[in-house]
C-alpha atoms as a PDB file:
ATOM      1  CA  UNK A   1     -80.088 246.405 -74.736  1.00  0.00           C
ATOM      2  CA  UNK A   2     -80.096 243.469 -71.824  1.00  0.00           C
ATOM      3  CA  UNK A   3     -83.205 241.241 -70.920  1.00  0.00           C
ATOM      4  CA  UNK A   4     -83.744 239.530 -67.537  1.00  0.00           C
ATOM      5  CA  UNK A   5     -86.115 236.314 -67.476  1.00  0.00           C
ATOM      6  CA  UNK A   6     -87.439 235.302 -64.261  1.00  0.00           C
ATOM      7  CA  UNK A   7     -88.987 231.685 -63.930  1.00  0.00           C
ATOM      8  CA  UNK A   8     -89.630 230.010 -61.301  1.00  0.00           C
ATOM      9  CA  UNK A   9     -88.401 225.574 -61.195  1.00  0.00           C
ATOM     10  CA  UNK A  10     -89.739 222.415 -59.129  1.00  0.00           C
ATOM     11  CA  UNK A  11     -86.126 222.097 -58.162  1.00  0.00           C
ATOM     12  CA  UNK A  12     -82.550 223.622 -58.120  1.00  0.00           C
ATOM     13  CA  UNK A  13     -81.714 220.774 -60.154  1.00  0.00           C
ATOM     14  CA  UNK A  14     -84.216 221.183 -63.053  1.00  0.00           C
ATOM     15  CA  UNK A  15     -82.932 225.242 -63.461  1.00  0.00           C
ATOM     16  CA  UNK A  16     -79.692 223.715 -63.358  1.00  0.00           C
ATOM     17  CA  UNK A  17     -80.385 221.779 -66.412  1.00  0.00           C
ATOM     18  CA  UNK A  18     -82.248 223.929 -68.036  1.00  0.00           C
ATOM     19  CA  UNK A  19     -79.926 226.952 -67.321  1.00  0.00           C
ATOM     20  CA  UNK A  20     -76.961 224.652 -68.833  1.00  0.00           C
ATOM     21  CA  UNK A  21     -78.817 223.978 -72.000  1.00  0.00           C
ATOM     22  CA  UNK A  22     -79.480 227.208 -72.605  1.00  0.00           C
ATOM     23  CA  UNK A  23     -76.129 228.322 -72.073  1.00  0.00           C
ATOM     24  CA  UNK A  24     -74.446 225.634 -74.458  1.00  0.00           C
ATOM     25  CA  UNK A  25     -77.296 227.032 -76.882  1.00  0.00           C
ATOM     26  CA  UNK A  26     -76.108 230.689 -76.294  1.00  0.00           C
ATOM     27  CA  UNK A  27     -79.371 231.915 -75.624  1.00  0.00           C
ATOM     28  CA  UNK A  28     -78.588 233.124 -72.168  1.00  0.00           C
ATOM     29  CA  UNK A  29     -75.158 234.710 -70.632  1.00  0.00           C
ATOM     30  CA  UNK A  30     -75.942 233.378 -66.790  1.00  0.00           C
ATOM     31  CA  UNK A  31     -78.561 232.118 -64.556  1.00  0.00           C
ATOM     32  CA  UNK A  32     -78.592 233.089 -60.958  1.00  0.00           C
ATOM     33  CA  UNK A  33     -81.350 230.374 -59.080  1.00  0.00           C
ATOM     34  CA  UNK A  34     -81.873 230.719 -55.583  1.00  0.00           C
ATOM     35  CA  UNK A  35     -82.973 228.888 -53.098  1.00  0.00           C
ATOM     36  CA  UNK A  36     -86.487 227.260 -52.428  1.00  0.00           C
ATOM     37  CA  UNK A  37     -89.549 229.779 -52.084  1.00  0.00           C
ATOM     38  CA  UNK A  38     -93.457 229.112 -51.349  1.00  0.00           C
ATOM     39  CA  UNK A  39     -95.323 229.872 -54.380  1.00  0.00           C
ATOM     40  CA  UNK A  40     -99.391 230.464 -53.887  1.00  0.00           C
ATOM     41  CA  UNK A  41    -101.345 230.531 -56.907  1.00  0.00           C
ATOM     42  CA  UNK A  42    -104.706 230.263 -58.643  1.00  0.00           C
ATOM     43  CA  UNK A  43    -104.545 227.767 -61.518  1.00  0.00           C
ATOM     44  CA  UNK A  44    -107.806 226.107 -62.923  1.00  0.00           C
ATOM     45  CA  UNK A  45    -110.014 227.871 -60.802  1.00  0.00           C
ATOM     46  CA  UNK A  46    -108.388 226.539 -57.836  1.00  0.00           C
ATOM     47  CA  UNK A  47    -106.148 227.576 -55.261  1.00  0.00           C
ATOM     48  CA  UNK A  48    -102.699 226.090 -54.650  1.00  0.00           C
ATOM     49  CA  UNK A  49     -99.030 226.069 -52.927  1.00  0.00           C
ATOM     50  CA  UNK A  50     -95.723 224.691 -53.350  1.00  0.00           C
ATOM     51  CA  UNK A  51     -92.235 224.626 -52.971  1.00  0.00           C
ATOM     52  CA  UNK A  52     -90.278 226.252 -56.006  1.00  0.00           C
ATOM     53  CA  UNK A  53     -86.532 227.671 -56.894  1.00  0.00           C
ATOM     54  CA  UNK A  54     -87.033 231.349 -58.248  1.00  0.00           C
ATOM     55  CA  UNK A  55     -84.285 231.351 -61.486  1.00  0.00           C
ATOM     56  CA  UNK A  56     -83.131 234.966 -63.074  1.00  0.00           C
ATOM     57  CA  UNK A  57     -81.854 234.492 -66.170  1.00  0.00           C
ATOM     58  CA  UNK A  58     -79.755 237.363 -68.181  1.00  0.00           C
ATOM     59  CA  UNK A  59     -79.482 237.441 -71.970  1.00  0.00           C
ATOM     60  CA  UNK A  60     -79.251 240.207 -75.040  1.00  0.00           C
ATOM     61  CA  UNK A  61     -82.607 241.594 -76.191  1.00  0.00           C
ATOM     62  CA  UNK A  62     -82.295 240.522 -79.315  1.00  0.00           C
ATOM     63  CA  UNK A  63     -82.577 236.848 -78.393  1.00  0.00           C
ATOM     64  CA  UNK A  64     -85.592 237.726 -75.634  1.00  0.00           C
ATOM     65  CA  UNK A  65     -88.086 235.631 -77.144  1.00  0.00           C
ATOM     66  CA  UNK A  66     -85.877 232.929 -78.742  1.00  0.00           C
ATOM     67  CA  UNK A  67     -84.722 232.356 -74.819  1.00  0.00           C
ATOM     68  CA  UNK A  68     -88.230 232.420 -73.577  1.00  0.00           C
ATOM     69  CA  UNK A  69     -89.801 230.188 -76.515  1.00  0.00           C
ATOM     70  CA  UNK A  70     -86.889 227.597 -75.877  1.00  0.00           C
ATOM     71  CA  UNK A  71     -86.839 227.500 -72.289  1.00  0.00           C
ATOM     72  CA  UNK A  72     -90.813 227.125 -72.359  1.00  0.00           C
ATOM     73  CA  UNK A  73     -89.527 223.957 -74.500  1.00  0.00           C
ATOM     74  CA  UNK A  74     -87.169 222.737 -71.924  1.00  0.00           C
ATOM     75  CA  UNK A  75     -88.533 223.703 -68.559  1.00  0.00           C
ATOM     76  CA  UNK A  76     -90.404 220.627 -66.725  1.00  0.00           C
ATOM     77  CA  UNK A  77     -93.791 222.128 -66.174  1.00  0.00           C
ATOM     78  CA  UNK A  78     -96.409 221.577 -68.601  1.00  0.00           C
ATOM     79  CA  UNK A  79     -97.437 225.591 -68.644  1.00  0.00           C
ATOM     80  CA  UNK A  80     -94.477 227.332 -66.991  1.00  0.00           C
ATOM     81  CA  UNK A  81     -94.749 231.107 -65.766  1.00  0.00           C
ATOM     82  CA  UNK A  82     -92.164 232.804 -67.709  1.00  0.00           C
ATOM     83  CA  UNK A  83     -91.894 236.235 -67.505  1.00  0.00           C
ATOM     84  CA  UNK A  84     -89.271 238.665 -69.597  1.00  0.00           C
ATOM     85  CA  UNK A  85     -88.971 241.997 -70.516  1.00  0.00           C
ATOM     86  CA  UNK A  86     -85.761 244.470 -71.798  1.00  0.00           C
ATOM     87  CA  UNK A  87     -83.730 246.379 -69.153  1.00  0.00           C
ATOM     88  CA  UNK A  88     -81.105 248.944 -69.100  1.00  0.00           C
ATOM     89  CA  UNK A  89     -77.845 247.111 -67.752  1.00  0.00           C
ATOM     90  CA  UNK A  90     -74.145 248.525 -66.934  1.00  0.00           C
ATOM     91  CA  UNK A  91     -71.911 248.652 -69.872  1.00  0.00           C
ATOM     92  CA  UNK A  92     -69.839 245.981 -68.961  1.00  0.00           C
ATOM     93  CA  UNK A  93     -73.213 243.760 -68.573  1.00  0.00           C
ATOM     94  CA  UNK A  94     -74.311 245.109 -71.427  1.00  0.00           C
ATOM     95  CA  UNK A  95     -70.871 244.376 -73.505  1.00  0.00           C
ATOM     96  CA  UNK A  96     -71.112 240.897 -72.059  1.00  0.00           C
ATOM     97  CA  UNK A  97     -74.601 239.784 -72.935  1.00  0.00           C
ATOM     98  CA  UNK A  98     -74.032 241.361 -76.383  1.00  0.00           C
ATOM     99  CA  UNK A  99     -71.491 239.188 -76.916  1.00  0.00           C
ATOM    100  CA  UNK A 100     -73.154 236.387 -74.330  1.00  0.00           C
ATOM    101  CA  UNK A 101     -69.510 235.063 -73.091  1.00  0.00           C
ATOM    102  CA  UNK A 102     -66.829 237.363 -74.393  1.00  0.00           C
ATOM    103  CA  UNK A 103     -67.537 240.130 -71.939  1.00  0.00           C
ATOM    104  CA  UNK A 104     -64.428 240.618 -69.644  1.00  0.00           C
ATOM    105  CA  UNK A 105     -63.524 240.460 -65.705  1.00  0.00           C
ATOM    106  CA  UNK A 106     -67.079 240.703 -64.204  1.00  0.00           C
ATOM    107  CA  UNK A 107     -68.522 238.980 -61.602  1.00  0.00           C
ATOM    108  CA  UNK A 108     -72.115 237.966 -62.506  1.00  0.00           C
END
């Protein structure tokens, strides 16, 4: 089975990083980030807003919460929302992620 991980970043350049780490640790087949969002939020009894990049990151299952423990590691927030869960993918997405890199000819 796949997993999807959506997190949101400060910048395009800190899910850049952070994508390319994770990739070079095989925890994650792709990232897809896109492109500055307004975030509103409660945190610490207050209210807030800010400019973020939304990231979507695709991996197996089976390394769902290694990905999410490491990139709560990596990420540059102190308490970063990180949010995963299993999905049903395609079978060439799923061949890919299963083998994170081997898959074949598919755009991603």
């Amino acid at each position: 089975m796949s997993a999807l991980i959506y997190c949101p970043f400060p910048d395009a350049e800190s899910a850049r990083n952070v994508g390319e780490q994770l990739l070079d640790e095989g925890l994650i087949g792709c990232i897809n980030i896109g492109g500055p969002i307004q975030s509103f939020f409660a945190w610490g009894g207050e209210r807030g807003e800010g400019e973020e990049c939304p990231a979507l990151l695709k991996t197996d299952a089976q390394l769902l919460e290694l990905a999410i423990s490491r990139l709560e590691e990596l990420h540059p927030y102190d308490s970063p929302a990180v949010l995963g869960w299993p999905c049903v993918a395609g079978k060439a997405t799923e061949s890919w992620l299963r083998t994170l890199g081997g898959g074949g000819s598919v755009r991603h």
